[in-house]
N, C-alpha and C. Protein backbone atom coordinates (compact mmCIF):
# COMPACT_ATOMS: atom_id res chain seq x y z
N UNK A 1 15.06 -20.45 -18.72
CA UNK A 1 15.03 -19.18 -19.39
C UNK A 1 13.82 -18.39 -18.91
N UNK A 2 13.72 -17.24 -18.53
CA UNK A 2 12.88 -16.18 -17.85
C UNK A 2 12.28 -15.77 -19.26
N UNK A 3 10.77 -15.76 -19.00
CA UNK A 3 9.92 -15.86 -20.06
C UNK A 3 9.74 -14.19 -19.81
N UNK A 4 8.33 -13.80 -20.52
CA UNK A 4 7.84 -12.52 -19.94
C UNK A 4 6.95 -12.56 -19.45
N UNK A 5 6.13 -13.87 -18.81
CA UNK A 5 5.67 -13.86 -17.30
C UNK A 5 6.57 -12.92 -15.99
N UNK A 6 7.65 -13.52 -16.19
CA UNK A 6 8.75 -12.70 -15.36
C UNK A 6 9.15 -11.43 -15.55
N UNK A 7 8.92 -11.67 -16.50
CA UNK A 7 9.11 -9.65 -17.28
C UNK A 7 8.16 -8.50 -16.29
N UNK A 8 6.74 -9.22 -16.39
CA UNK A 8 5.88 -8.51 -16.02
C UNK A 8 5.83 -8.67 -14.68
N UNK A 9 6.27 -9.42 -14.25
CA UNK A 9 6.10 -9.28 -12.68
C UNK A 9 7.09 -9.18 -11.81
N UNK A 10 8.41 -8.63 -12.45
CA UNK A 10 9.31 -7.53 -12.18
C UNK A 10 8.91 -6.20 -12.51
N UNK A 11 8.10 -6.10 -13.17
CA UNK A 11 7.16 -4.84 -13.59
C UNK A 11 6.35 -4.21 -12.67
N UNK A 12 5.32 -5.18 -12.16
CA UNK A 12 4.53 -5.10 -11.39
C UNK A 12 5.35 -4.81 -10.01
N UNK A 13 6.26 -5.18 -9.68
CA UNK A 13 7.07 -4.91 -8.38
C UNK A 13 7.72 -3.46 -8.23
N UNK A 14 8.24 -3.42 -9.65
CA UNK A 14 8.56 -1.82 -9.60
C UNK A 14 8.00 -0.60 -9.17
N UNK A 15 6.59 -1.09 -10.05
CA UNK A 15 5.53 -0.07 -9.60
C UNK A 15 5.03 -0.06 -8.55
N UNK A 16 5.04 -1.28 -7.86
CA UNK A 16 4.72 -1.48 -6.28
C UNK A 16 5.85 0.15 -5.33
N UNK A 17 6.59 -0.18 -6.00
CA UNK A 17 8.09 0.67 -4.81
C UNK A 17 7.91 1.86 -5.49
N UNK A 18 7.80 2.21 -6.94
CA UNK A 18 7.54 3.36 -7.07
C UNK A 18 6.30 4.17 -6.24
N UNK A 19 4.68 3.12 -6.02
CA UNK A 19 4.13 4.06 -5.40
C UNK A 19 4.19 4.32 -3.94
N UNK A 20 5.30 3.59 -3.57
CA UNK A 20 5.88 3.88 -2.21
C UNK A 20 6.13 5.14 -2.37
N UNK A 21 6.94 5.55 -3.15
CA UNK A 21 7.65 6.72 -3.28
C UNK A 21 6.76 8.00 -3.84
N UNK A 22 5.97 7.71 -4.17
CA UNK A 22 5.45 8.56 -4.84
C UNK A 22 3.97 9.57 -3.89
N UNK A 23 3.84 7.73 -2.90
CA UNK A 23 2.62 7.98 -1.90
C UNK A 23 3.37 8.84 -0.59
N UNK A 24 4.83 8.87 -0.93
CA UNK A 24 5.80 8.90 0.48
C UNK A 24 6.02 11.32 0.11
N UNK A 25 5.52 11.19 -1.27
CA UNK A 25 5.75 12.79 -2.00
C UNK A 25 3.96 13.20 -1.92
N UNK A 26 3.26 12.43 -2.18
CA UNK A 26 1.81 13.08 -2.34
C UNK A 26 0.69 13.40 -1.33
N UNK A 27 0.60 12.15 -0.46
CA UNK A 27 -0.30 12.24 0.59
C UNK A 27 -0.49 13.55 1.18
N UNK A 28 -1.56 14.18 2.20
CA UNK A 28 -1.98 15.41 2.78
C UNK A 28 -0.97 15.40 3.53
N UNK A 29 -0.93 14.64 4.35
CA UNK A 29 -0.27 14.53 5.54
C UNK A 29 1.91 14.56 5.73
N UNK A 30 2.06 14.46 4.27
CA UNK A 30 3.58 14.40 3.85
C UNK A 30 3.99 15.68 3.07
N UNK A 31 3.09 15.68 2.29
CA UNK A 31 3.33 16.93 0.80
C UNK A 31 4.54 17.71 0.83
N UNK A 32 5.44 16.57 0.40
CA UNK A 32 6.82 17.29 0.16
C UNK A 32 7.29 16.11 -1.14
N UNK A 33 8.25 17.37 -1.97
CA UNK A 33 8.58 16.50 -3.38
C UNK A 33 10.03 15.93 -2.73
N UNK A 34 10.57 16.24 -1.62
CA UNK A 34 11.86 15.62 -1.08
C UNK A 34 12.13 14.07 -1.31
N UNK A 35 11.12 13.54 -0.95
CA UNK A 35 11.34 11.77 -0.79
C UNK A 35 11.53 10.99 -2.50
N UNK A 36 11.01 12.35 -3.72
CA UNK A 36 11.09 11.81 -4.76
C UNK A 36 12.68 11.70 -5.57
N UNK A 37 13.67 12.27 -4.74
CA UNK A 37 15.16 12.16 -5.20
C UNK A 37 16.17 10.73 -4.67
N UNK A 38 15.57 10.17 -4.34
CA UNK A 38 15.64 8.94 -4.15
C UNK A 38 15.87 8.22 -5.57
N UNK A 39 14.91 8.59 -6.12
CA UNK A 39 14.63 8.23 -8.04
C UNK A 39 15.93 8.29 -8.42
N UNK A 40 16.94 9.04 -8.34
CA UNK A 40 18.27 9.56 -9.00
C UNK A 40 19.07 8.83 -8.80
N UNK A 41 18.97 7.85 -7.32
CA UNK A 41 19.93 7.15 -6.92
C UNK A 41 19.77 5.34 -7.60
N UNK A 42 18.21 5.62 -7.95
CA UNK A 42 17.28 3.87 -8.36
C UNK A 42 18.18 4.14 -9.92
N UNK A 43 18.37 5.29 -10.84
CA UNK A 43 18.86 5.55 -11.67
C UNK A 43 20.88 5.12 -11.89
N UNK A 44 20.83 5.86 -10.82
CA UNK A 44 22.70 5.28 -11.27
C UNK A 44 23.09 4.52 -10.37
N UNK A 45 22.60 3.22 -9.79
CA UNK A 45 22.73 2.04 -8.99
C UNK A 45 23.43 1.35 -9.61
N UNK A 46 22.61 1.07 -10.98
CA UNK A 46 23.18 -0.01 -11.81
C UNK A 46 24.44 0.23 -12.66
N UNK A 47 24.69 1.33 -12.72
CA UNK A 47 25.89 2.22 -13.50
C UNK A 47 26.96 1.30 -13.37
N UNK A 48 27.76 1.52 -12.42
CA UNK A 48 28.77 1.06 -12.06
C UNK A 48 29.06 -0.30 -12.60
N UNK A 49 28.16 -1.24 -12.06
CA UNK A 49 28.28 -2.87 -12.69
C UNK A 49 28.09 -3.33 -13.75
N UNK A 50 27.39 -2.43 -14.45
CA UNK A 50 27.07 -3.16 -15.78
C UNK A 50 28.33 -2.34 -16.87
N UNK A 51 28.96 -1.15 -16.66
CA UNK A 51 30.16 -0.77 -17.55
C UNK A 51 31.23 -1.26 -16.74
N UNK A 52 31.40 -2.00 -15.73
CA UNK A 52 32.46 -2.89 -15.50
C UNK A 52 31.98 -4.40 -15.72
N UNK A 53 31.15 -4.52 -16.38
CA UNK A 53 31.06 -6.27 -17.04
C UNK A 53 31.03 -5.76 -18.55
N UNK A 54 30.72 -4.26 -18.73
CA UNK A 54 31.17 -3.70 -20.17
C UNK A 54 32.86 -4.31 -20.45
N UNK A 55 33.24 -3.53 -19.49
CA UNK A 55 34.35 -3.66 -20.05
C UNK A 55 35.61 -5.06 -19.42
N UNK A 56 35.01 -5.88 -18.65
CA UNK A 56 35.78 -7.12 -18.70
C UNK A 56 35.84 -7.72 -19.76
N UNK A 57 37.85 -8.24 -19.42
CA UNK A 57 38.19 -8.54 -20.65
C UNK A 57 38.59 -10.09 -20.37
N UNK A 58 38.78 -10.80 -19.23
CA UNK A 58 39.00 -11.95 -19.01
C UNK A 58 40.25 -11.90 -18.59
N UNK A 59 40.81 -10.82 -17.85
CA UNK A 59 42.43 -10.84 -17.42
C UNK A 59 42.25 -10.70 -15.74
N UNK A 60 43.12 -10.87 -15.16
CA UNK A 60 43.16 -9.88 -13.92
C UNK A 60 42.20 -8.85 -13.46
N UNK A 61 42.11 -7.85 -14.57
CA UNK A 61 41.43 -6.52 -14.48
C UNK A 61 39.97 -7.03 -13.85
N UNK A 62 39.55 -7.97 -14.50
CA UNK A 62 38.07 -8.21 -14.05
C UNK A 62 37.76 -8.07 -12.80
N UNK A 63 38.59 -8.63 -12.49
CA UNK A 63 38.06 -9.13 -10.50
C UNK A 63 38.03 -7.81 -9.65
N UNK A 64 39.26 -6.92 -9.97
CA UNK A 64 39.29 -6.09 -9.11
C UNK A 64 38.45 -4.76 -9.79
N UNK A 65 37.91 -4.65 -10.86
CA UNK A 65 37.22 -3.92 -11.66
C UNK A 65 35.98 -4.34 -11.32
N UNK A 66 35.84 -5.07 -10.92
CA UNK A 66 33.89 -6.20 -10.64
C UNK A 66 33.88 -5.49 -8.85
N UNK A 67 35.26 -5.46 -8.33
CA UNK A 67 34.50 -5.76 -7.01
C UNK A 67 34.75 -3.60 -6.64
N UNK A 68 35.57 -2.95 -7.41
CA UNK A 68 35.37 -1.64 -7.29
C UNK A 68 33.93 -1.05 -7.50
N UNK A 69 33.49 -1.57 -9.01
CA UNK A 69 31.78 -1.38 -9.17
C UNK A 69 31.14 -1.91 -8.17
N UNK A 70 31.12 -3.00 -7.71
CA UNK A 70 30.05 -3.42 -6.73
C UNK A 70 30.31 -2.78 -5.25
N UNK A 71 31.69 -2.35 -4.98
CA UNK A 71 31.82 -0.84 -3.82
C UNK A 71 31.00 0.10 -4.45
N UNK A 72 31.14 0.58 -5.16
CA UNK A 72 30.44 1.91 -5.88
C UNK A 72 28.98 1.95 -5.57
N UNK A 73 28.62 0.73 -6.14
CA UNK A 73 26.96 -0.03 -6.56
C UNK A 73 26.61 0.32 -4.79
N UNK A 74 27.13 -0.49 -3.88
CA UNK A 74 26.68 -0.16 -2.33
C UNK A 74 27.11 1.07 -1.75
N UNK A 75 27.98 1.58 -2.07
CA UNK A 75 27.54 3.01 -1.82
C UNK A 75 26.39 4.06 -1.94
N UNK A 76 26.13 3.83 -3.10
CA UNK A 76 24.45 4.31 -4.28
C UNK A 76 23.77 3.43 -3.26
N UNK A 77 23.49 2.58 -3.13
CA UNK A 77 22.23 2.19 -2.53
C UNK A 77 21.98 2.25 -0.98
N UNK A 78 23.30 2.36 -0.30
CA UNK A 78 23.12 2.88 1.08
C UNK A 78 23.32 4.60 0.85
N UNK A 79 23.57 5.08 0.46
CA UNK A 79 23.26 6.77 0.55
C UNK A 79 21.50 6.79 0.29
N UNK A 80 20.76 5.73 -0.65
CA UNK A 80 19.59 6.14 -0.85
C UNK A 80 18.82 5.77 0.25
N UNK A 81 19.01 4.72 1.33
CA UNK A 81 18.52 4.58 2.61
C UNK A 81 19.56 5.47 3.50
N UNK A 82 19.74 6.22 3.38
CA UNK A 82 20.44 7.41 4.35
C UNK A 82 19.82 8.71 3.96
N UNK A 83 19.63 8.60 2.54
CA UNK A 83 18.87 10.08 2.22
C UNK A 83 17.89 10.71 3.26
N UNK A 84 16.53 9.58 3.06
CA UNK A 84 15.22 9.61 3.74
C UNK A 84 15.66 9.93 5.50
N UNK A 85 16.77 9.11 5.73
CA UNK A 85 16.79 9.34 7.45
C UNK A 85 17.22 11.02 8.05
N UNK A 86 18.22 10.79 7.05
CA UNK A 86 18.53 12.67 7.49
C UNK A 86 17.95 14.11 7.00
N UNK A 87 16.92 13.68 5.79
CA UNK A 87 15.84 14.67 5.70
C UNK A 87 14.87 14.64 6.92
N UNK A 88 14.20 13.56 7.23
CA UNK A 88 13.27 13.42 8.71
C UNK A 88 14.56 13.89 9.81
N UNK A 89 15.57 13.81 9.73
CA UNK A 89 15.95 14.38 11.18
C UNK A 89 15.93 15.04 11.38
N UNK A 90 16.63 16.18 9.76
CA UNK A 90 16.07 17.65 9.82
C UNK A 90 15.41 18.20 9.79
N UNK A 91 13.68 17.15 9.59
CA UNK A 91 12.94 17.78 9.66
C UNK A 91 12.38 18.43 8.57
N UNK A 92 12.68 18.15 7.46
CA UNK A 92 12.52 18.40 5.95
C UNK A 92 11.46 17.67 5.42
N UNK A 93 11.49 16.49 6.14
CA UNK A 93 10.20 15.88 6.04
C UNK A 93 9.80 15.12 7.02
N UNK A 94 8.76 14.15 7.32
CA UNK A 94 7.96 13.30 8.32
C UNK A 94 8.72 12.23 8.42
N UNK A 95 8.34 11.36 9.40
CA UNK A 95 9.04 10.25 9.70
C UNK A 95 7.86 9.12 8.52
N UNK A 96 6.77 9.39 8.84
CA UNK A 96 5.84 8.59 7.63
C UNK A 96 6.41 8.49 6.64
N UNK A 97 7.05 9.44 5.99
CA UNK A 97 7.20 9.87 4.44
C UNK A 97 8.78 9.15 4.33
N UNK A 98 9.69 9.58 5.32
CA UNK A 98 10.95 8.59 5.76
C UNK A 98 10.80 6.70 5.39
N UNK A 99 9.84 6.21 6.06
CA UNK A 99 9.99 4.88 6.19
C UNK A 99 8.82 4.56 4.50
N UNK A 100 7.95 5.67 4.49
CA UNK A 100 7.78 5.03 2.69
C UNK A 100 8.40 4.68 1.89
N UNK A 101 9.46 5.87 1.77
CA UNK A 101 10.56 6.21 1.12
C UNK A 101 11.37 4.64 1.15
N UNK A 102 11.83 4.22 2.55
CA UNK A 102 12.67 3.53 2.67
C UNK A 102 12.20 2.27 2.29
N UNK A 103 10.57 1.71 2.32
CA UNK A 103 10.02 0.42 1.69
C UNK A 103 9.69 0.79 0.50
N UNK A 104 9.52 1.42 -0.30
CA UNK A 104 9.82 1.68 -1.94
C UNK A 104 11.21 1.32 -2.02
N UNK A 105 12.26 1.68 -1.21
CA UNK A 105 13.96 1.61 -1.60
C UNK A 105 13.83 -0.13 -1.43
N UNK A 106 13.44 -0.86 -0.71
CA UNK A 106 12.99 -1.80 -0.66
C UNK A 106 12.64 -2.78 -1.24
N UNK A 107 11.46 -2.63 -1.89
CA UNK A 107 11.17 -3.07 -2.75
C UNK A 107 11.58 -3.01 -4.37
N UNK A 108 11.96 -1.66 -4.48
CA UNK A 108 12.48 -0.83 -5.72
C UNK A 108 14.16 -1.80 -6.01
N UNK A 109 14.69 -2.00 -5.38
CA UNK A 109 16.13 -2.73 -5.24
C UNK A 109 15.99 -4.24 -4.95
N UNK A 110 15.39 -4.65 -4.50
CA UNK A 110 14.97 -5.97 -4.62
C UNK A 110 14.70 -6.32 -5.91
N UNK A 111 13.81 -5.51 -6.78
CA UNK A 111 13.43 -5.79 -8.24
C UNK A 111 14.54 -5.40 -9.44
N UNK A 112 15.36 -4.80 -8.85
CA UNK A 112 16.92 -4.51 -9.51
C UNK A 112 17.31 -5.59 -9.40
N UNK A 113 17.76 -6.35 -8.67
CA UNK A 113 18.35 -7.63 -7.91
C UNK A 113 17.98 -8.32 -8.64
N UNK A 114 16.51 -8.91 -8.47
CA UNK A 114 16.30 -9.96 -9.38
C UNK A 114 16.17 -10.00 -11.19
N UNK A 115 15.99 -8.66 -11.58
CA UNK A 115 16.01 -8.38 -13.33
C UNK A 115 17.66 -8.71 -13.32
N UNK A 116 18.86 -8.28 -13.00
CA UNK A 116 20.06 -8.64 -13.23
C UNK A 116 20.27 -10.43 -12.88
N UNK A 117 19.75 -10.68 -11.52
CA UNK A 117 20.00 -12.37 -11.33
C UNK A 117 19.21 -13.41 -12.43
N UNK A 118 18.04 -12.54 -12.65
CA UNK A 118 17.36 -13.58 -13.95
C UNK A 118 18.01 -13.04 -15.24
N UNK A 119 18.31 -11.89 -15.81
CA UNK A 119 18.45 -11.46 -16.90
C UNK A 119 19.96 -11.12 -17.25
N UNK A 120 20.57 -11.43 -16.36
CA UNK A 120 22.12 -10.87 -16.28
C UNK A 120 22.62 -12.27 -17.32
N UNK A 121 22.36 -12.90 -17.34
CA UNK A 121 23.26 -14.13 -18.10
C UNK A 121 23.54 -13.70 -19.55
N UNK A 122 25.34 -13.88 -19.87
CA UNK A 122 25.82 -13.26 -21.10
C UNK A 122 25.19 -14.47 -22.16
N UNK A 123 24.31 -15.68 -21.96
CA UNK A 123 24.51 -16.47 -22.78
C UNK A 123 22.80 -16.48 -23.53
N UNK A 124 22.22 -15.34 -22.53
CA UNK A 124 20.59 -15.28 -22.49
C UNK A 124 20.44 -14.48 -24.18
N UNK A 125 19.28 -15.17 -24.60
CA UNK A 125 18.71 -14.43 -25.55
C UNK A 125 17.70 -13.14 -25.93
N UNK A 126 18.44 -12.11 -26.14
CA UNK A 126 17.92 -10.98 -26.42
C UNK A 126 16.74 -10.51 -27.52
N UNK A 127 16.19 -11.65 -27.91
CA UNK A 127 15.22 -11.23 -29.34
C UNK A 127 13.79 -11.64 -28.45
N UNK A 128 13.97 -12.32 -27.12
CA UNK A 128 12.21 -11.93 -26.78
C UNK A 128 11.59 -10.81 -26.04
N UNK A 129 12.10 -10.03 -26.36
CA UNK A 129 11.87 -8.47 -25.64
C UNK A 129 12.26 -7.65 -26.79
C-alpha cells in the first residue's frame, strides 16, 4: 500500500516538470507565455481513462471502452509533445524553450503514470488522504 511518503514524492516530481515549463515561459532568453499551454493538455490526459473505468460495467463494453480512452489518452499526450515542436518551427518560440517544454512533458507524464499505477487500484483505501 503507497503510503504518503509516495504521495509526496509524486509531488515533488510534479513540480520538478512544472518548473520545466514554467522556466521554458520565463527565462530572458525565451519570454514567451506559449510553452505554458501545454498545462491544458497535463489537464485532460487523464479524462478519457478514468470516465471509462467510470463507467465499466463488467460486460464486453469494457474492453473496447478501456482501449478507445487509452487511444484518446495518447492522442492528448502526443499532441502535447507536438505542440512545443511546431511552435519552434514557426518560430513562435526558441528551440531552448521547445526541448524544456518537452522534459517538463516528461517528467510531468511520467508522474501521471505512476500516481494512477500506484493509486489506480479499485481495492485501495481512500481515508489516508
Amino acid at each position: 500500500m503507497a503510503g504518503i511518503r509516495t504521495l509526496v514524492c509524486l509531488a515533488f516530481a510534479g513540480s520538478i516538470g512544472m518548473t520545466f515549463v514554467i522556466l521554458a515561459c520565463a527565462l530572458n532568453t525565451y519570454s514567451s507565455w506559449w510553452p505554458f499551454l501545454v498545462v491544458i493538455f497535463y489537464l485532460i490526459s487523464p479524462m478519457p481513462t478514468m470516465i471509462a473505468k467510470r463507467f465499466s460495467d463488467g460486460s464486453g463494453f469494457e474492453t473496447s471502452c478501456m482501449e478507445n480512452a487509452l487511444f484518446l489518452t495518447m492522442g492528448i499526450v502526443v499532441s502535447s509533445f507536438a505542440l512545443p515542436v511546431v511552435l519552434a518551427r514557426s518560430s513562435v518560440i526558441q528551440w531552448g524553450a521547445c526541448f524544456l517544454t518537452m522534459s517538463g512533458n516528461v517528467v510531468a507524464y511520467l508522474t501521471l503514470l505512476a500516481f494512477f499505477l500506484i493509486f489506480g487500484d479499485d481495492d485501495s483505501d481512500y481515508n489516508m488522504w
